[in-house]
PDB file of N, CA and C in Angstrom:
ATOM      1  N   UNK A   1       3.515 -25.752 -18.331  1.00  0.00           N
ATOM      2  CA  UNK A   1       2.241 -25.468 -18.978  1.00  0.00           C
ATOM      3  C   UNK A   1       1.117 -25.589 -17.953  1.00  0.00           C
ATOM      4  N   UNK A   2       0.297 -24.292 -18.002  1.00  0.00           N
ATOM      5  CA  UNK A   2      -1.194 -24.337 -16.940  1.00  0.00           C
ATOM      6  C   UNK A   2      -2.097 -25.197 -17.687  1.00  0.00           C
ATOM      7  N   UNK A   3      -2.368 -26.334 -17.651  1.00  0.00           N
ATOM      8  CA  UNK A   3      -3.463 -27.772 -18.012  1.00  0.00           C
ATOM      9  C   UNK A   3      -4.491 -26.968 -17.422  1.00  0.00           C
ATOM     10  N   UNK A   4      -5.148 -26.338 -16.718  1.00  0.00           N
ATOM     11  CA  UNK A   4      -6.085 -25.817 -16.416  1.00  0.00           C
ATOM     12  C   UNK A   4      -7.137 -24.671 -17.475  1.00  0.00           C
ATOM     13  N   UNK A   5      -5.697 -23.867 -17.860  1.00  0.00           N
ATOM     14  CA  UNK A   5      -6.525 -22.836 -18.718  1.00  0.00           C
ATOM     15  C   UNK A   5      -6.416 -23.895 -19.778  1.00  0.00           C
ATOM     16  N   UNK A   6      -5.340 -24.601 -20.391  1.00  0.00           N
ATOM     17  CA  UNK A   6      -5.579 -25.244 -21.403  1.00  0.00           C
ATOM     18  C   UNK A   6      -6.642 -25.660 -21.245  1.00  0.00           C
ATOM     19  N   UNK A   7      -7.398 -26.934 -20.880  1.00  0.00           N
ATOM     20  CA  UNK A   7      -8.741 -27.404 -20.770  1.00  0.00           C
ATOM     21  C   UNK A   7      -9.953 -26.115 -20.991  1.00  0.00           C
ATOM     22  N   UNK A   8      -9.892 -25.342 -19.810  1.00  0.00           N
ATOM     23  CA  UNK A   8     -10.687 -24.387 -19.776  1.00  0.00           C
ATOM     24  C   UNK A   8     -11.041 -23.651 -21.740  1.00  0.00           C
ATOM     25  N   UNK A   9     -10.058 -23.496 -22.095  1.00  0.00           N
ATOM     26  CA  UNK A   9      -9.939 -22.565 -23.694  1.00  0.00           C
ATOM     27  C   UNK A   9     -10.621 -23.869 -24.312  1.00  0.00           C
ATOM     28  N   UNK A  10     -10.087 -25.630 -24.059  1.00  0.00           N
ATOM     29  CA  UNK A  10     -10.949 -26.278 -24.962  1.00  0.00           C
ATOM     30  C   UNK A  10     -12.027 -26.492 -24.801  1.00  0.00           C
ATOM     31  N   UNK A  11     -12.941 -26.310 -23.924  1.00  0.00           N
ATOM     32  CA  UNK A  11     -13.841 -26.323 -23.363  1.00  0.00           C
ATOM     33  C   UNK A  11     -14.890 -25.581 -23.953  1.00  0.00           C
ATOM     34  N   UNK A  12     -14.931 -24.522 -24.636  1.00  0.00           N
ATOM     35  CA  UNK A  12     -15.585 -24.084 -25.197  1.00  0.00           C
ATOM     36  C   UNK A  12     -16.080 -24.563 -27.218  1.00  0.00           C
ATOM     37  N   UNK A  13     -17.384 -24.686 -27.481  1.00  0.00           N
ATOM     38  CA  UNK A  13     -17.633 -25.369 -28.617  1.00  0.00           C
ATOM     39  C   UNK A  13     -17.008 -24.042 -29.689  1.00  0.00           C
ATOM     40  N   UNK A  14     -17.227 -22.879 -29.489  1.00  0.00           N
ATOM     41  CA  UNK A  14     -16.498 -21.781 -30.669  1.00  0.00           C
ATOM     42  C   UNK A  14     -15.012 -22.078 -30.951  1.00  0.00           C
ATOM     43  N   UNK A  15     -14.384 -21.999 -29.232  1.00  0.00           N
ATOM     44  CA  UNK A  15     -12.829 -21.803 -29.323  1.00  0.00           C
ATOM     45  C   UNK A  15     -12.640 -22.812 -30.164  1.00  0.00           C
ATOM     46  N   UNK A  16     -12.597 -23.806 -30.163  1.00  0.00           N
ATOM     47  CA  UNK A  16     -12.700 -25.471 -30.918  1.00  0.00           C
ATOM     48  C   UNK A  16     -12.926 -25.098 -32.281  1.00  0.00           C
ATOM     49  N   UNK A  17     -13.823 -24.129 -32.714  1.00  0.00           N
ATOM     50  CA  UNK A  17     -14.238 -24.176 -33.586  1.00  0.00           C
ATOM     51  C   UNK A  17     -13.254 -23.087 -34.458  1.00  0.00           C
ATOM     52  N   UNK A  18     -12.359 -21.920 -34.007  1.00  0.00           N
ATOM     53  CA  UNK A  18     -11.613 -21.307 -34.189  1.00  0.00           C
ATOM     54  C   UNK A  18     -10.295 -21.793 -34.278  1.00  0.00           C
ATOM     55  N   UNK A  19     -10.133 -22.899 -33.556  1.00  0.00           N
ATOM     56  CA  UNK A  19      -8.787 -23.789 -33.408  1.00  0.00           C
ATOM     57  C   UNK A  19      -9.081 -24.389 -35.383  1.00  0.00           C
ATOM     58  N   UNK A  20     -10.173 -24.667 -35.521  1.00  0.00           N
ATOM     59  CA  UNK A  20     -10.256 -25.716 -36.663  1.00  0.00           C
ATOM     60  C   UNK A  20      -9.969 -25.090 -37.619  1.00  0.00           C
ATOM     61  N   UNK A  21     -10.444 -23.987 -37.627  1.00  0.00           N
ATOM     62  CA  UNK A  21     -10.348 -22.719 -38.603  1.00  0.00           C
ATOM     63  C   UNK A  21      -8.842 -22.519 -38.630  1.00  0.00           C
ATOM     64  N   UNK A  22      -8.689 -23.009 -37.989  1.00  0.00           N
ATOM     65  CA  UNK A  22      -6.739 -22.328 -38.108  1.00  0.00           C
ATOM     66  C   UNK A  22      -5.764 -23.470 -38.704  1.00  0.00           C
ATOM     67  N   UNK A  23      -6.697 -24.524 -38.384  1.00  0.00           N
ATOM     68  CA  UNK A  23      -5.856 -25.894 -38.758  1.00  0.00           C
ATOM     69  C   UNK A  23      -6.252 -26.166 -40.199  1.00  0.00           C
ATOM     70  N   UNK A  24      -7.302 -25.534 -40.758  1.00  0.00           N
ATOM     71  CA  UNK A  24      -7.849 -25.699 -42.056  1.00  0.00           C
ATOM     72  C   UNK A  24      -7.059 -25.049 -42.821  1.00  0.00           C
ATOM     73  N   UNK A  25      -6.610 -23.593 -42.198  1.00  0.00           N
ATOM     74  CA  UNK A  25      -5.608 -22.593 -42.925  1.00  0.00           C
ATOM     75  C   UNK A  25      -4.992 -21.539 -42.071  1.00  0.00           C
ATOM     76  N   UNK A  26      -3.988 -21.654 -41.747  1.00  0.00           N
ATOM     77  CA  UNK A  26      -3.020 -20.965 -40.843  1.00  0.00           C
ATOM     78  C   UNK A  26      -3.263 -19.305 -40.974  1.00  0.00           C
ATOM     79  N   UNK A  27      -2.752 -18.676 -40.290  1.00  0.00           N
ATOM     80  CA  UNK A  27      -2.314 -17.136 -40.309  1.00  0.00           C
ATOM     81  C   UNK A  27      -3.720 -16.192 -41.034  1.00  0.00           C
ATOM     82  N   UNK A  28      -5.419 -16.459 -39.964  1.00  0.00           N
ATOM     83  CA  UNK A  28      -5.990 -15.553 -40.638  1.00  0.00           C
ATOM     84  C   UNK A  28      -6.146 -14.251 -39.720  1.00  0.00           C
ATOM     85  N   UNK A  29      -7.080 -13.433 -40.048  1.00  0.00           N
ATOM     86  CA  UNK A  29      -7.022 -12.070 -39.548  1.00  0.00           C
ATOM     87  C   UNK A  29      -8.759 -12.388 -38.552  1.00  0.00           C
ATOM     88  N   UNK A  30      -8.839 -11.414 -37.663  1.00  0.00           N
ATOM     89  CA  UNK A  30     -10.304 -11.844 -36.728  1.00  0.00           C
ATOM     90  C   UNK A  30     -11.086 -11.230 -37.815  1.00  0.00           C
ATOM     91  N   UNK A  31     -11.348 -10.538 -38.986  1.00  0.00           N
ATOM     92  CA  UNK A  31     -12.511 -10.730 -39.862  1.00  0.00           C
ATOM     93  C   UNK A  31     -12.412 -11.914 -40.590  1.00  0.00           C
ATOM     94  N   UNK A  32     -11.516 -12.537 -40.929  1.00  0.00           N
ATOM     95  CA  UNK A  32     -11.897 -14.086 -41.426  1.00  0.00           C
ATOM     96  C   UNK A  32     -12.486 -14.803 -39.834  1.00  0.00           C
ATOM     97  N   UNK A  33     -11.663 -14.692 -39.306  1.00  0.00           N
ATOM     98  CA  UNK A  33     -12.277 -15.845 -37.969  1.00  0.00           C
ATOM     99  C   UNK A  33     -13.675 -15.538 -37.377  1.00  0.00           C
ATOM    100  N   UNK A  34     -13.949 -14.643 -37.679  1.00  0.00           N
ATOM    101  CA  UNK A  34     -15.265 -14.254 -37.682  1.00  0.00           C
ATOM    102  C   UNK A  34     -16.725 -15.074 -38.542  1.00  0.00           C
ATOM    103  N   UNK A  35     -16.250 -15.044 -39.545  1.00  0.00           N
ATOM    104  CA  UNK A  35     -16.689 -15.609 -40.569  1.00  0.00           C
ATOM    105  C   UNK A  35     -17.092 -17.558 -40.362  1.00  0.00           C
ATOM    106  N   UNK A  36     -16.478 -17.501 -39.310  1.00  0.00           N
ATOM    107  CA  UNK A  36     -16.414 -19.037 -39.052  1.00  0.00           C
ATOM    108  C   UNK A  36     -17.790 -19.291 -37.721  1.00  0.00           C
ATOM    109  N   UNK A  37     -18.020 -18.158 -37.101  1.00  0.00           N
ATOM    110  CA  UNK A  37     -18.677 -17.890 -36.486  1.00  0.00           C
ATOM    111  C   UNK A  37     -20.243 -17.285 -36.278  1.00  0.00           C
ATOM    112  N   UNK A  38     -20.952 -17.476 -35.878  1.00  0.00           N
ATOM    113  CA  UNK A  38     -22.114 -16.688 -36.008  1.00  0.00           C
ATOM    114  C   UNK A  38     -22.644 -16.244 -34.629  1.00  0.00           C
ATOM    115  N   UNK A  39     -21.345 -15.313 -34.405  1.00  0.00           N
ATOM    116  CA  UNK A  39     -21.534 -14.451 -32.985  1.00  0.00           C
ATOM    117  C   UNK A  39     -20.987 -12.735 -33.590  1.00  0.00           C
ATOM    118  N   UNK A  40     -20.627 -11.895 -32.131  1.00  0.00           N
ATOM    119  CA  UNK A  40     -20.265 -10.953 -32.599  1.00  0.00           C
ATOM    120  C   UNK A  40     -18.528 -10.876 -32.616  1.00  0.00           C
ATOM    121  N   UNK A  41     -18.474  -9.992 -33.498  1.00  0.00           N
ATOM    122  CA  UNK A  41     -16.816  -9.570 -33.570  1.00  0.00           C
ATOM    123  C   UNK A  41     -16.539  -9.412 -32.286  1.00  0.00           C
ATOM    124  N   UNK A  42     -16.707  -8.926 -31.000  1.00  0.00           N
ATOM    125  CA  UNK A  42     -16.267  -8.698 -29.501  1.00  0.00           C
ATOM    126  C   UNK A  42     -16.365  -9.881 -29.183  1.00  0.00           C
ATOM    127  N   UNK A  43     -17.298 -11.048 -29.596  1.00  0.00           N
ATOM    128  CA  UNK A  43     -16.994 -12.201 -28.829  1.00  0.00           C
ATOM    129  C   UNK A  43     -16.160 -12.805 -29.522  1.00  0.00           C
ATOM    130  N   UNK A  44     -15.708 -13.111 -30.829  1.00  0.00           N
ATOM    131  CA  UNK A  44     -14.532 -13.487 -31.296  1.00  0.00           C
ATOM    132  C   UNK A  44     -13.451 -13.294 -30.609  1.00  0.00           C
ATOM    133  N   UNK A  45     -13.104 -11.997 -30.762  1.00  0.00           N
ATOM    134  CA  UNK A  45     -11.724 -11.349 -29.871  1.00  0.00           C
ATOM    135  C   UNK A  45     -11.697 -12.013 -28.631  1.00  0.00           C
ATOM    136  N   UNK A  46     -12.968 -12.077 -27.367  1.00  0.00           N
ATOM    137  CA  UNK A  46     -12.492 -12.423 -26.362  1.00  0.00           C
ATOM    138  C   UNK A  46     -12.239 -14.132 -26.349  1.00  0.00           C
ATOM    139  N   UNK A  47     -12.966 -14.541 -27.603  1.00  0.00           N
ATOM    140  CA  UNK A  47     -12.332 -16.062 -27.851  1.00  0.00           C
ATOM    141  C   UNK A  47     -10.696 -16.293 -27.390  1.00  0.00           C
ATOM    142  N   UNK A  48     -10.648 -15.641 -28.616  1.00  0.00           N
ATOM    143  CA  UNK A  48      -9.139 -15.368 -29.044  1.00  0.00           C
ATOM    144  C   UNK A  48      -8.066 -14.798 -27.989  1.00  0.00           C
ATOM    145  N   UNK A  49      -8.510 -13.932 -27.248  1.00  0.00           N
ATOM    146  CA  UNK A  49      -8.072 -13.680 -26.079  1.00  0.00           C
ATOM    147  C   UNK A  49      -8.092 -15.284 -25.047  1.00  0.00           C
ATOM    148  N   UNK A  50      -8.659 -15.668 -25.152  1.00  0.00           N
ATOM    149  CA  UNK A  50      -8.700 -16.740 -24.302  1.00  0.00           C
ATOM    150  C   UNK A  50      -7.678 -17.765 -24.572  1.00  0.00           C
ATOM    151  N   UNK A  51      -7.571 -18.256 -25.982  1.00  0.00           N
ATOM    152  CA  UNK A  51      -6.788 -18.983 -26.503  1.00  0.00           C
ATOM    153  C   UNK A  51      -5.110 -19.204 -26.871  1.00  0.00           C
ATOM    154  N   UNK A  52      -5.089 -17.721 -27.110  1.00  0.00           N
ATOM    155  CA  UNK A  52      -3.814 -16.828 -26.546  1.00  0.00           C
ATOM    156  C   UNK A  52      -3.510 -17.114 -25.342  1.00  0.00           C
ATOM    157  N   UNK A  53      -4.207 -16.735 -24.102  1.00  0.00           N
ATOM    158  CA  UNK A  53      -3.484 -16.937 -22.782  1.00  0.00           C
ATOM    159  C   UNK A  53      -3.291 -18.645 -22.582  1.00  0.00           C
ATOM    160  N   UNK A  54      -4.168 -19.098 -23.362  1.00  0.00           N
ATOM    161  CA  UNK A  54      -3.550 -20.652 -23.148  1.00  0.00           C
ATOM    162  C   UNK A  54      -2.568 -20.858 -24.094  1.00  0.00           C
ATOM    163  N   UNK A  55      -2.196 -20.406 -24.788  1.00  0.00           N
ATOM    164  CA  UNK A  55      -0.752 -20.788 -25.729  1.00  0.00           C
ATOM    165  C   UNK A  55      -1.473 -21.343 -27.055  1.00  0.00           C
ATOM    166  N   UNK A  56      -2.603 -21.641 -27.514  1.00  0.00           N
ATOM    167  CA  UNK A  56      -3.114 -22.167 -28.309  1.00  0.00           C
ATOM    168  C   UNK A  56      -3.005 -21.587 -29.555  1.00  0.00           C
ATOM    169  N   UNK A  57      -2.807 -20.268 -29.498  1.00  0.00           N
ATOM    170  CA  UNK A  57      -2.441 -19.284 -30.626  1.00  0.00           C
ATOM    171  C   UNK A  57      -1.811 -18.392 -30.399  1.00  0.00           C
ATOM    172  N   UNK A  58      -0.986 -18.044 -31.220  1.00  0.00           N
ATOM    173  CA  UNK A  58       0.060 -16.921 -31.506  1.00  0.00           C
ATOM    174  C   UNK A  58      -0.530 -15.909 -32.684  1.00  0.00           C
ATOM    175  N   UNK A  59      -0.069 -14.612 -32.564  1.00  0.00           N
ATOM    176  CA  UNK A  59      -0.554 -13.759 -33.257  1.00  0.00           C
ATOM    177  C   UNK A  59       1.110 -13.581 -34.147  1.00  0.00           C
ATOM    178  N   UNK A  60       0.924 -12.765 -35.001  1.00  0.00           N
ATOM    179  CA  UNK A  60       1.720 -11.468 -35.842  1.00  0.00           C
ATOM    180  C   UNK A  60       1.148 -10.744 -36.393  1.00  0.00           C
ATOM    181  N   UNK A  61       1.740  -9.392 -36.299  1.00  0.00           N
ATOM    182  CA  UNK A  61       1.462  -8.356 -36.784  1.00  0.00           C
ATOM    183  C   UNK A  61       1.726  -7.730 -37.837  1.00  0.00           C
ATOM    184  N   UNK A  62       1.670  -7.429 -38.866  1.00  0.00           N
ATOM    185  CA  UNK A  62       1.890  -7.154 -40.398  1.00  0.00           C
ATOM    186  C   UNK A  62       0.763  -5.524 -40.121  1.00  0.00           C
ATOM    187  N   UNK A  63       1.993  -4.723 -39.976  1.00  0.00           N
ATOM    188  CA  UNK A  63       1.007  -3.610 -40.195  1.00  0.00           C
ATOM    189  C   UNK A  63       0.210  -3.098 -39.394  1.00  0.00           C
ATOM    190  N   UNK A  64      -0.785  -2.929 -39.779  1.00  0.00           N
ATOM    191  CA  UNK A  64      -2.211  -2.843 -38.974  1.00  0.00           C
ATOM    192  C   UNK A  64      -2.643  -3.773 -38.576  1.00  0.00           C
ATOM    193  N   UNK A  65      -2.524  -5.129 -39.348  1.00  0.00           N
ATOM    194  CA  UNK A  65      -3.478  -6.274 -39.585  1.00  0.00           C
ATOM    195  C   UNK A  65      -2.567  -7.563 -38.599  1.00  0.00           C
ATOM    196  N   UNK A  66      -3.166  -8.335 -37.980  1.00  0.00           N
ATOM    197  CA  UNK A  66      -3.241  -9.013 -36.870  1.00  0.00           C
ATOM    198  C   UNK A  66      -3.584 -10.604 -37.261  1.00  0.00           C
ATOM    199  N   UNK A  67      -2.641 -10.575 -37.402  1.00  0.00           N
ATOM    200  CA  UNK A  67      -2.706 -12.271 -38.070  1.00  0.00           C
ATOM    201  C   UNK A  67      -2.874 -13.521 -36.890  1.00  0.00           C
ATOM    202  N   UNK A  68      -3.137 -14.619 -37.141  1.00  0.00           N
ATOM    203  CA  UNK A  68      -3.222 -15.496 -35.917  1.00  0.00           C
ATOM    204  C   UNK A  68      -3.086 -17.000 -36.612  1.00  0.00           C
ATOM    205  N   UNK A  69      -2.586 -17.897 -35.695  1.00  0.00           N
ATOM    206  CA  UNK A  69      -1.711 -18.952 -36.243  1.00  0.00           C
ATOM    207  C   UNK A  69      -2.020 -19.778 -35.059  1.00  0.00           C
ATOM    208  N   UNK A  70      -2.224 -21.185 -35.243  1.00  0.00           N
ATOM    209  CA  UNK A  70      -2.273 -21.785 -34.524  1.00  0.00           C
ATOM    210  C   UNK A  70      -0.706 -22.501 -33.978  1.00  0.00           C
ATOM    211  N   UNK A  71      -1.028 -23.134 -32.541  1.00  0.00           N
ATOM    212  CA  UNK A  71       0.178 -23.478 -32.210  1.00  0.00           C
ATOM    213  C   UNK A  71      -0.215 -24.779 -31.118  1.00  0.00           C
ATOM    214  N   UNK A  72       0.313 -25.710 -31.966  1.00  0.00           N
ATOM    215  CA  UNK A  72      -0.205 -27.204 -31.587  1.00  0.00           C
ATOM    216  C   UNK A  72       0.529 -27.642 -30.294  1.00  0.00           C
ATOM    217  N   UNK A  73       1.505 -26.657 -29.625  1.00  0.00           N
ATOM    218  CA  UNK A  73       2.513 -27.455 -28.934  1.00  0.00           C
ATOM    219  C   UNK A  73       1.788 -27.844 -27.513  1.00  0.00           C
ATOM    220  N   UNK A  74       1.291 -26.768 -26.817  1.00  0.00           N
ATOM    221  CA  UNK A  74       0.314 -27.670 -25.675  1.00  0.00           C
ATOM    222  C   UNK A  74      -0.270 -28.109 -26.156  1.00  0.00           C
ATOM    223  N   UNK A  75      -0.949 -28.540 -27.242  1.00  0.00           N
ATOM    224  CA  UNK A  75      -1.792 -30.210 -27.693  1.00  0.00           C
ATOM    225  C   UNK A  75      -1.067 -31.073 -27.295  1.00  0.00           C
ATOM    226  N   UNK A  76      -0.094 -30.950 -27.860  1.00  0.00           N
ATOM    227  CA  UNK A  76       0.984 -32.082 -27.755  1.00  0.00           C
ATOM    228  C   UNK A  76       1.244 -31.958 -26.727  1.00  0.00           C
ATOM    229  N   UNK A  77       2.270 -31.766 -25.951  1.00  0.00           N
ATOM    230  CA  UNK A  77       2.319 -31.872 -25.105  1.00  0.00           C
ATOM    231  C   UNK A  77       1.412 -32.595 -23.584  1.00  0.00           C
ATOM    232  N   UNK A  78       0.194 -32.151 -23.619  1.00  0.00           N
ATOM    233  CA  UNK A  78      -1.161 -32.678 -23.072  1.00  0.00           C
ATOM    234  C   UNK A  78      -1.154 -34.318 -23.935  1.00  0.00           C
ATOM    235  N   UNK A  79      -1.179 -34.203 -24.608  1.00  0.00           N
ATOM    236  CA  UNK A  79      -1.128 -35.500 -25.602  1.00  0.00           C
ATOM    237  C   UNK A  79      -0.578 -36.879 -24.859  1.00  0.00           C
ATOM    238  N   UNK A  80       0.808 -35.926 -24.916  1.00  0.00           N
ATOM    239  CA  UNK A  80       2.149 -37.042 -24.419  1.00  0.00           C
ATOM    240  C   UNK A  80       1.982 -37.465 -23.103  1.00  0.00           C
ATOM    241  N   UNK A  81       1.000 -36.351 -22.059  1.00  0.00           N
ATOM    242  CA  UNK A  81       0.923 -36.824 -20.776  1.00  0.00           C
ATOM    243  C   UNK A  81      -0.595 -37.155 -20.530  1.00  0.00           C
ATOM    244  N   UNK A  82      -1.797 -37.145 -21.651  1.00  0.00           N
ATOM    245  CA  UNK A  82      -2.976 -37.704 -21.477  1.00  0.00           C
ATOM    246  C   UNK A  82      -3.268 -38.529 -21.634  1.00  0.00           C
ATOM    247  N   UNK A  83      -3.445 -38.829 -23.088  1.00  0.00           N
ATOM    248  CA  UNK A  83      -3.035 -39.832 -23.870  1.00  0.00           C
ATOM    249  C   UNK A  83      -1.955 -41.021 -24.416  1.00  0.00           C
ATOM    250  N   UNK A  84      -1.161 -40.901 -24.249  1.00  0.00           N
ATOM    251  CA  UNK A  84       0.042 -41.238 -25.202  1.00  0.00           C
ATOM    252  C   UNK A  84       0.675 -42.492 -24.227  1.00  0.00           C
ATOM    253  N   UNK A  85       0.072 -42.375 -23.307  1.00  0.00           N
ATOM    254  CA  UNK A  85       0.851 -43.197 -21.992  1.00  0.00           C
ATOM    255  C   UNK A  85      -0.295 -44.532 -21.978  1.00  0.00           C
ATOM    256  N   UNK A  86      -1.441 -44.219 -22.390  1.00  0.00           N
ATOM    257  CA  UNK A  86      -2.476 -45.226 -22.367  1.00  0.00           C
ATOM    258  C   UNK A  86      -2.427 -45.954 -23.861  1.00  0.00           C
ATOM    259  N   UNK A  87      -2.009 -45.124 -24.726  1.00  0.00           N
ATOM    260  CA  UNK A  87      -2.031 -45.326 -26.085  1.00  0.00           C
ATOM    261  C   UNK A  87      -0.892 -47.097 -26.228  1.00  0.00           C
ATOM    262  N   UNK A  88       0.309 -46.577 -25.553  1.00  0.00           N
ATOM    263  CA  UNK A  88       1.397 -47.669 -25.305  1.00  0.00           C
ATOM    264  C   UNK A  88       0.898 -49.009 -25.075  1.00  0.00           C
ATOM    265  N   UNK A  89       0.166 -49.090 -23.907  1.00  0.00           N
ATOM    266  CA  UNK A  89      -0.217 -50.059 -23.352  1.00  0.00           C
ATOM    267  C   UNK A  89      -1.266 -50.921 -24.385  1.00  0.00           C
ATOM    268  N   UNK A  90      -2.002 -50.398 -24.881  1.00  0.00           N
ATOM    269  CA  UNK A  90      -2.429 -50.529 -26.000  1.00  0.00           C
ATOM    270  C   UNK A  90      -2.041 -51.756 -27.092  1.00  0.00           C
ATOM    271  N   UNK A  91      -0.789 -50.491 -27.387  1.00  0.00           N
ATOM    272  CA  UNK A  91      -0.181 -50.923 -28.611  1.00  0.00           C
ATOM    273  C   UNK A  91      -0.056 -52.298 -27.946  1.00  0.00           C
ATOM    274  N   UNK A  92       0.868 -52.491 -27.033  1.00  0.00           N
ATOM    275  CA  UNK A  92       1.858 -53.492 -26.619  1.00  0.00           C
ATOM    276  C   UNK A  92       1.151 -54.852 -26.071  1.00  0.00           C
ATOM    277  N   UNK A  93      -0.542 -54.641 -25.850  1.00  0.00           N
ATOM    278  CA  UNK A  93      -1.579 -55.744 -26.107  1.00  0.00           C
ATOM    279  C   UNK A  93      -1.607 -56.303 -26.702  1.00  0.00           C
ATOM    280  N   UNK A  94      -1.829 -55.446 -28.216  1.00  0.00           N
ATOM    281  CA  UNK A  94      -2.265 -55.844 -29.728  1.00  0.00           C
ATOM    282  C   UNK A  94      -0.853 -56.381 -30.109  1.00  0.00           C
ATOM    283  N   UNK A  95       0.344 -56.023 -29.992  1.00  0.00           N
ATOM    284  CA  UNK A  95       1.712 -57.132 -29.944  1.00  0.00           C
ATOM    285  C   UNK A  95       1.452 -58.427 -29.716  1.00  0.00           C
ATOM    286  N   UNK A  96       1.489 -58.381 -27.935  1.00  0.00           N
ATOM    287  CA  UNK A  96       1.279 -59.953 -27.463  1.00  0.00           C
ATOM    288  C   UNK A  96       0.278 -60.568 -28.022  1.00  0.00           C
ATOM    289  N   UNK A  97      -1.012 -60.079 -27.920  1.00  0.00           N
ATOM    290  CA  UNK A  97      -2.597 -60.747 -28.937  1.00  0.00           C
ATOM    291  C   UNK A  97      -2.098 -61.443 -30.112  1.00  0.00           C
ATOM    292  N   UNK A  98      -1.180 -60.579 -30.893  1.00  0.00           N
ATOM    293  CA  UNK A  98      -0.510 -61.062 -32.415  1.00  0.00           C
ATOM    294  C   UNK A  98       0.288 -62.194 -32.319  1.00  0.00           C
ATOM    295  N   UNK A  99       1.682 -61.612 -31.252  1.00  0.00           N
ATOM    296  CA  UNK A  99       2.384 -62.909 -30.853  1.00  0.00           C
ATOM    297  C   UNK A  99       1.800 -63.650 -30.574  1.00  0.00           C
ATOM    298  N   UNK A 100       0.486 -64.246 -29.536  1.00  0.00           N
ATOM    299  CA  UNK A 100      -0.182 -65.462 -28.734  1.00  0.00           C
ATOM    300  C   UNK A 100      -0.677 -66.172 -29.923  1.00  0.00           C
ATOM    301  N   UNK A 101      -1.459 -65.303 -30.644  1.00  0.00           N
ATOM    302  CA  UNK A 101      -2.010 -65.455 -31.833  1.00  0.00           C
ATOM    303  C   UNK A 101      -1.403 -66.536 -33.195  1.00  0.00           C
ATOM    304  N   UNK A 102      -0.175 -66.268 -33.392  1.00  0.00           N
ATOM    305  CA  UNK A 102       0.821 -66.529 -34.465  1.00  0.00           C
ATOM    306  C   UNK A 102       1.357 -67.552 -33.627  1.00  0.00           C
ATOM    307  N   UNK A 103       1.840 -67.845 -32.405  1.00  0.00           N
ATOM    308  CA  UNK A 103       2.440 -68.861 -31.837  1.00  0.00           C
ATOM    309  C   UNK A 103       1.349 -70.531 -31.958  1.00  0.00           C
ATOM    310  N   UNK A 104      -0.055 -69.780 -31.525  1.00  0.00           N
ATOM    311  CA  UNK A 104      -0.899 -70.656 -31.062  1.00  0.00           C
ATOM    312  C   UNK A 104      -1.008 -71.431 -33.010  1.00  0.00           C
ATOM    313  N   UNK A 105      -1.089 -70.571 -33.731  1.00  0.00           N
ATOM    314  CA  UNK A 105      -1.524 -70.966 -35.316  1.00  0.00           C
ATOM    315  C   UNK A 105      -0.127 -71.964 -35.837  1.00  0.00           C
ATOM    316  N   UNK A 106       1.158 -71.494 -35.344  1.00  0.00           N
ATOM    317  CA  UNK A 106       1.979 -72.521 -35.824  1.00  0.00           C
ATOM    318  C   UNK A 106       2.343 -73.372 -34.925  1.00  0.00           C
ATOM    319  N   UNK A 107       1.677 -73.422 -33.401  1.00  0.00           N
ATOM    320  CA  UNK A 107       1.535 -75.073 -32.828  1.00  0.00           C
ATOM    321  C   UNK A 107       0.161 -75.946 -33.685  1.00  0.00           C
ATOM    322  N   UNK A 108      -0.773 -75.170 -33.859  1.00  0.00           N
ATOM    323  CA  UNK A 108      -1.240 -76.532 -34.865  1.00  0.00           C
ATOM    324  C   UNK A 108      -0.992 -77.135 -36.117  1.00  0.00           C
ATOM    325  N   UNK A 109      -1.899 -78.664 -35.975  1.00  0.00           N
ATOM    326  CA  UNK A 109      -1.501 -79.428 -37.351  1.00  0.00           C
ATOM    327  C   UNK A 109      -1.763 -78.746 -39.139  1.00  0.00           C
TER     328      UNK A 109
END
């Protein structure tokens, strides 16, 4: 996975805002995603174009009509190697804190 364009596609406050739109309700067409927007239909598309080349969305085609779907897996992924590694350490604080915690409460009277 290119982490670069990924970032780059989140980087923008629309794309974000088209991602949400998709997570609110899967599989719409660029006149709904439009609708979420208050730009033009050409800048939608090149949203969407953008988001696409980062993997962020997948299309299907039904016809004429051009459906679009979000696709969480480079989230995740980015996740597991951004986040998720700091997240641990974390956790495994708030463990010992609990353990030190619970040890120290049943050494007293």
């Amino acid at each position: 996975m290119d982490t670069d364009t990924l970032f780059k596609a989140l980087a923008h406050q629309s794309r974000r805002k088209l991602l949400d739109a998709l997570c609110e309700r899967n599989g719409q067409t660029l006149g709904e995603l439009c609708e979420h927007l208050s730009t033009s239909r050409q800048a939608v598309m090149k949203h969407l174009a953008i988001l696409e080349d980062a993997n962020l969305v997948t299309v299907k085609w039904e016809g004429r009509e051009k459906f679009h779907f979000l696709n969480p897996a480079p989230i995740q992924e980015t996740y597991g190697r951004w986040v998720d590694k700091f997240q641990r350490h974390r956790v495994q604080a708030l463990d010992s804190l609990k353990r030190n915690l619970e040890a120290e409460k049943g050494a007293l009277p």
